[in-house]
C-alpha atoms as a PDB file:
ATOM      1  CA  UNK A   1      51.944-144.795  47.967  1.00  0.00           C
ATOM      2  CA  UNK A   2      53.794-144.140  45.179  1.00  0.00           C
ATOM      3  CA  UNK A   3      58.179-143.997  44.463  1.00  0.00           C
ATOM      4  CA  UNK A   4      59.153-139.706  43.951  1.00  0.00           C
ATOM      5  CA  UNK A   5      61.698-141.264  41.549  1.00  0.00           C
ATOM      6  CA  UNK A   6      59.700-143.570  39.285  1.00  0.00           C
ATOM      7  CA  UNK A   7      56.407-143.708  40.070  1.00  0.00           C
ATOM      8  CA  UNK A   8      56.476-147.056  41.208  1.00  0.00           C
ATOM      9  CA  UNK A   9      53.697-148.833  43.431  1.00  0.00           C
ATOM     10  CA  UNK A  10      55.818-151.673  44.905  1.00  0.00           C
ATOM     11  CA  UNK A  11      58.276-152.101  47.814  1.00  0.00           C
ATOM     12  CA  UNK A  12      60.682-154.254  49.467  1.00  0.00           C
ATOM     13  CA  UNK A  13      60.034-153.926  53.333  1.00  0.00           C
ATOM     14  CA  UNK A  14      63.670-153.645  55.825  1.00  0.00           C
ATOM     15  CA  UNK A  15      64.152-152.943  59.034  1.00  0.00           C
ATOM     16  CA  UNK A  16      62.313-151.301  60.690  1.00  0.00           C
ATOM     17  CA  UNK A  17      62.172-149.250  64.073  1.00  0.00           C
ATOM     18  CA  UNK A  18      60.470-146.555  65.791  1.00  0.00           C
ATOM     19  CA  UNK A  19      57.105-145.381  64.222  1.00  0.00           C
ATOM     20  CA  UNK A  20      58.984-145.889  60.828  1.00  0.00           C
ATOM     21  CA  UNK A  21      60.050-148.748  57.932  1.00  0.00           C
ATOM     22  CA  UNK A  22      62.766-148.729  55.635  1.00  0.00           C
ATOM     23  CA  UNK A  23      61.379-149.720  52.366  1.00  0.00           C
ATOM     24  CA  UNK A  24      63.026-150.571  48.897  1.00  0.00           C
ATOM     25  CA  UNK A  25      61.388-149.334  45.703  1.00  0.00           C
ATOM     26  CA  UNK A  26      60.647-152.893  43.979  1.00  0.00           C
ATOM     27  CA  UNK A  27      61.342-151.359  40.018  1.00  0.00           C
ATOM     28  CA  UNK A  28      64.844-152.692  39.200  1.00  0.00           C
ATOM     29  CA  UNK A  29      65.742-149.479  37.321  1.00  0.00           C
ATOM     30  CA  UNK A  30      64.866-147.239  40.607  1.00  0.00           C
ATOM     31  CA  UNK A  31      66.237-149.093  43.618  1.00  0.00           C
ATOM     32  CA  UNK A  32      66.095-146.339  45.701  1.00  0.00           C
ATOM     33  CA  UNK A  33      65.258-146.350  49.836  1.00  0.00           C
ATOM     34  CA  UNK A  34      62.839-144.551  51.793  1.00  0.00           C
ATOM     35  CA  UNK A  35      61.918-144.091  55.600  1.00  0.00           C
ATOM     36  CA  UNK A  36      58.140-144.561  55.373  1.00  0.00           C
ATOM     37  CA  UNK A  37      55.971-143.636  58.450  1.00  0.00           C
ATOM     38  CA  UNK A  38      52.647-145.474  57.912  1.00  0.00           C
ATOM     39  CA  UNK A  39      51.281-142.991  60.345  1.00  0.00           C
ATOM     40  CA  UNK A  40      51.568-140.132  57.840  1.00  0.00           C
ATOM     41  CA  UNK A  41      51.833-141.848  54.883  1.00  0.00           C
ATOM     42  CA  UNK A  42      55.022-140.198  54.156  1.00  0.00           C
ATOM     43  CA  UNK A  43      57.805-141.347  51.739  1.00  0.00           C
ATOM     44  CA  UNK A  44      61.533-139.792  53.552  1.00  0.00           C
ATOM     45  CA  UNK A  45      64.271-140.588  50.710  1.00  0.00           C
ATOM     46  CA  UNK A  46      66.652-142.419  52.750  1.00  0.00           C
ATOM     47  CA  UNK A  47      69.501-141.309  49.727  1.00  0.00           C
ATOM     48  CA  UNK A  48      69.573-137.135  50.215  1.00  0.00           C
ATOM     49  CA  UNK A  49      72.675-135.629  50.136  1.00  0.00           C
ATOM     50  CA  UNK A  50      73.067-133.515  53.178  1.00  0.00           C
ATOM     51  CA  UNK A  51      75.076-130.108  52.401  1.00  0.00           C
ATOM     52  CA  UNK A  52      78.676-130.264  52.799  1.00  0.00           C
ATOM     53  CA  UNK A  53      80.475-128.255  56.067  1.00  0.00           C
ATOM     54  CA  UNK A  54      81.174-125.513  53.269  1.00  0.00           C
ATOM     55  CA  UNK A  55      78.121-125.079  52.208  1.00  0.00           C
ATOM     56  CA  UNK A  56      76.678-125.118  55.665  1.00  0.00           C
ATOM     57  CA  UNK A  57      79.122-122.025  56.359  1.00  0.00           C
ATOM     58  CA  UNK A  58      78.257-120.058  53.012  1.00  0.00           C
ATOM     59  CA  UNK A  59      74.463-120.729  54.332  1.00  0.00           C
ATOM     60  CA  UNK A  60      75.346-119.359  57.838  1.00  0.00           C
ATOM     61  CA  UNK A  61      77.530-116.377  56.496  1.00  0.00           C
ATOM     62  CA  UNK A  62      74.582-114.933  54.187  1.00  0.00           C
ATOM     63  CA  UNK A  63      72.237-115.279  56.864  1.00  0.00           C
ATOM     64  CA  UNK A  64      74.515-113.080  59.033  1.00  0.00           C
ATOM     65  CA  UNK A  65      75.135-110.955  56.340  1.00  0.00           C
ATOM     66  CA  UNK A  66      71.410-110.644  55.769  1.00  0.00           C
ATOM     67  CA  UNK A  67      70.496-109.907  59.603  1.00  0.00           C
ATOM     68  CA  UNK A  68      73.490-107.706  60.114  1.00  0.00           C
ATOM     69  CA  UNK A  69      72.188-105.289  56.607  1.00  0.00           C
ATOM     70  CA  UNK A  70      68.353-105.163  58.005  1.00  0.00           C
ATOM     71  CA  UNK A  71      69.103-102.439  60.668  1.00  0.00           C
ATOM     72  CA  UNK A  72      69.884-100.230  57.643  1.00  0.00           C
ATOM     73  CA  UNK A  73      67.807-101.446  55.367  1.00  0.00           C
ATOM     74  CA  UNK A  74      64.885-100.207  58.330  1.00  0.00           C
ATOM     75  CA  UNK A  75      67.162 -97.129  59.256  1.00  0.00           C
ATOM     76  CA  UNK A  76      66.845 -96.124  55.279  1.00  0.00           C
ATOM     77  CA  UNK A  77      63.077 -96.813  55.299  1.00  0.00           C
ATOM     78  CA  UNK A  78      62.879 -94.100  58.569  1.00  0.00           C
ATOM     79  CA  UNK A  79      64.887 -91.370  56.417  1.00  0.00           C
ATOM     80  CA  UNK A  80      62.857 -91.567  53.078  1.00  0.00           C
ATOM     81  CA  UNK A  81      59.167 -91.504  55.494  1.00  0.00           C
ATOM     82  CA  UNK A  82      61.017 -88.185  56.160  1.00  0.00           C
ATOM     83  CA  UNK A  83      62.160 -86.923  52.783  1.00  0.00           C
ATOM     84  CA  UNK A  84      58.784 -87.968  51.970  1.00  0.00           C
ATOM     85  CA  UNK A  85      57.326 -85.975  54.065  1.00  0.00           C
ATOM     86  CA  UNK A  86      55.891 -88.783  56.891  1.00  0.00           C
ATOM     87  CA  UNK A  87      55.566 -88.246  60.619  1.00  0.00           C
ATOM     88  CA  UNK A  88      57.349 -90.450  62.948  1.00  0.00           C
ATOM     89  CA  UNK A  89      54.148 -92.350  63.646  1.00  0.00           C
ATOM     90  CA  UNK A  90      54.459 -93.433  59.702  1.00  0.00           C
ATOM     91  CA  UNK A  91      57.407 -95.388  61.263  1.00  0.00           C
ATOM     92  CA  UNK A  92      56.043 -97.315  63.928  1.00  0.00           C
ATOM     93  CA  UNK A  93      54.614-100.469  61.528  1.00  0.00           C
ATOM     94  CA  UNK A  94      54.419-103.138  64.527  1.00  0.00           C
ATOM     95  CA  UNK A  95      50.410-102.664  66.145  1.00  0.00           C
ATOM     96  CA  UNK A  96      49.366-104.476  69.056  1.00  0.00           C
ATOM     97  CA  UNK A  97      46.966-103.406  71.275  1.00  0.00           C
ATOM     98  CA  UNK A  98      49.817-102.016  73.523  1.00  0.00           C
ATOM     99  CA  UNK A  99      51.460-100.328  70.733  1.00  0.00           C
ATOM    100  CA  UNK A 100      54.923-101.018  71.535  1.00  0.00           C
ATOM    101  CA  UNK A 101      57.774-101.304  68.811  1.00  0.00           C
ATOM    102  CA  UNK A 102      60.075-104.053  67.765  1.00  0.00           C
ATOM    103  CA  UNK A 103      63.519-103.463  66.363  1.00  0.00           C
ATOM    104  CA  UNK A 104      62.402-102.988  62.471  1.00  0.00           C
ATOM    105  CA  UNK A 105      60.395 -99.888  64.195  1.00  0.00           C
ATOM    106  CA  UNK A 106      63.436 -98.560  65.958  1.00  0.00           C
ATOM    107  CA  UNK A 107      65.480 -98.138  63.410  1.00  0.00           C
ATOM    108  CA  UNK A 108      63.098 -97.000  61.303  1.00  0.00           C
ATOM    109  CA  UNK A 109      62.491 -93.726  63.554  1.00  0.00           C
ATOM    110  CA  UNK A 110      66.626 -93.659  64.045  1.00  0.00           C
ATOM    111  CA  UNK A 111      66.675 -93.202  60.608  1.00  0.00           C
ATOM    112  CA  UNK A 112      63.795 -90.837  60.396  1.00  0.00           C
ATOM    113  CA  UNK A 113      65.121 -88.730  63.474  1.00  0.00           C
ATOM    114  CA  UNK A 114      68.556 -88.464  61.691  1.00  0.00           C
ATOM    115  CA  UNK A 115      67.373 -87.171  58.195  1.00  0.00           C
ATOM    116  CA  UNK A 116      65.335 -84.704  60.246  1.00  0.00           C
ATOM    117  CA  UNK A 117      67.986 -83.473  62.359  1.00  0.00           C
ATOM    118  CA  UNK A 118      70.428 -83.000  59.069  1.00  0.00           C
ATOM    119  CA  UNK A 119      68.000 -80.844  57.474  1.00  0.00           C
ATOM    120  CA  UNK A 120      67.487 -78.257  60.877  1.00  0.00           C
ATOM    121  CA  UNK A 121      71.308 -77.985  60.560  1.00  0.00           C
END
């Protein structure tokens, strides 16, 4: 087992609890604390720095902001298998043995219905 920080072999055991040991890194210059689980030898730095409420929100916005642009990213995809001059079956991506579609493939064939409709008009 060796310190992330310095390399270090030796430790200063604390408390402990659980499946899991607190342990200090022994090298003067490191001094920093880990959960250890002897069970899979892992090493859990015990001084992270979890993200701060803002940047928990800014993480939470762009993952909204990414799910909420994939329905036209997939609607987009359905037009140019059009313009491209794909069937509707080109849209259908999803293939189990049932053949049913999940959302990505439904907008997809929106998309692809939609350009194909424009151009009939």
């Amino acid at each position: 087992m060796k310190c992330t920080y310095c390399g270090g072999t030796e430790f200063y055991e604390g408390p402990s609890g659980g499946l899991s040991t607190n342990i200090l890194c022994a090298n003067k210059d490191c001094r920093h604390w880990f959960n250890h689980m002897a069970v899979v030898d892992k090493l859990e730095d015990l001084n992270r720095i979890e993200p701060t409420d803002e940047e928990k929100e800014t993480a939470r916005n762009a993952r909204i902001a990414e799910r909420e642009a994939a329905p036209n990213k997939y609607y987009e995809e359905g037009a140019e298998i059009y313009s491209k001059g794909g069937s509707a079956k080109d849209c259908i991506e999803s293939k189990p043995a049932w053949h049913a579609c999940n959302g990505a493939d439904f907008y997809r064939l929106a998309g692809f219905i939609d350009a194909k409709s424009k151009v009939r008009k």
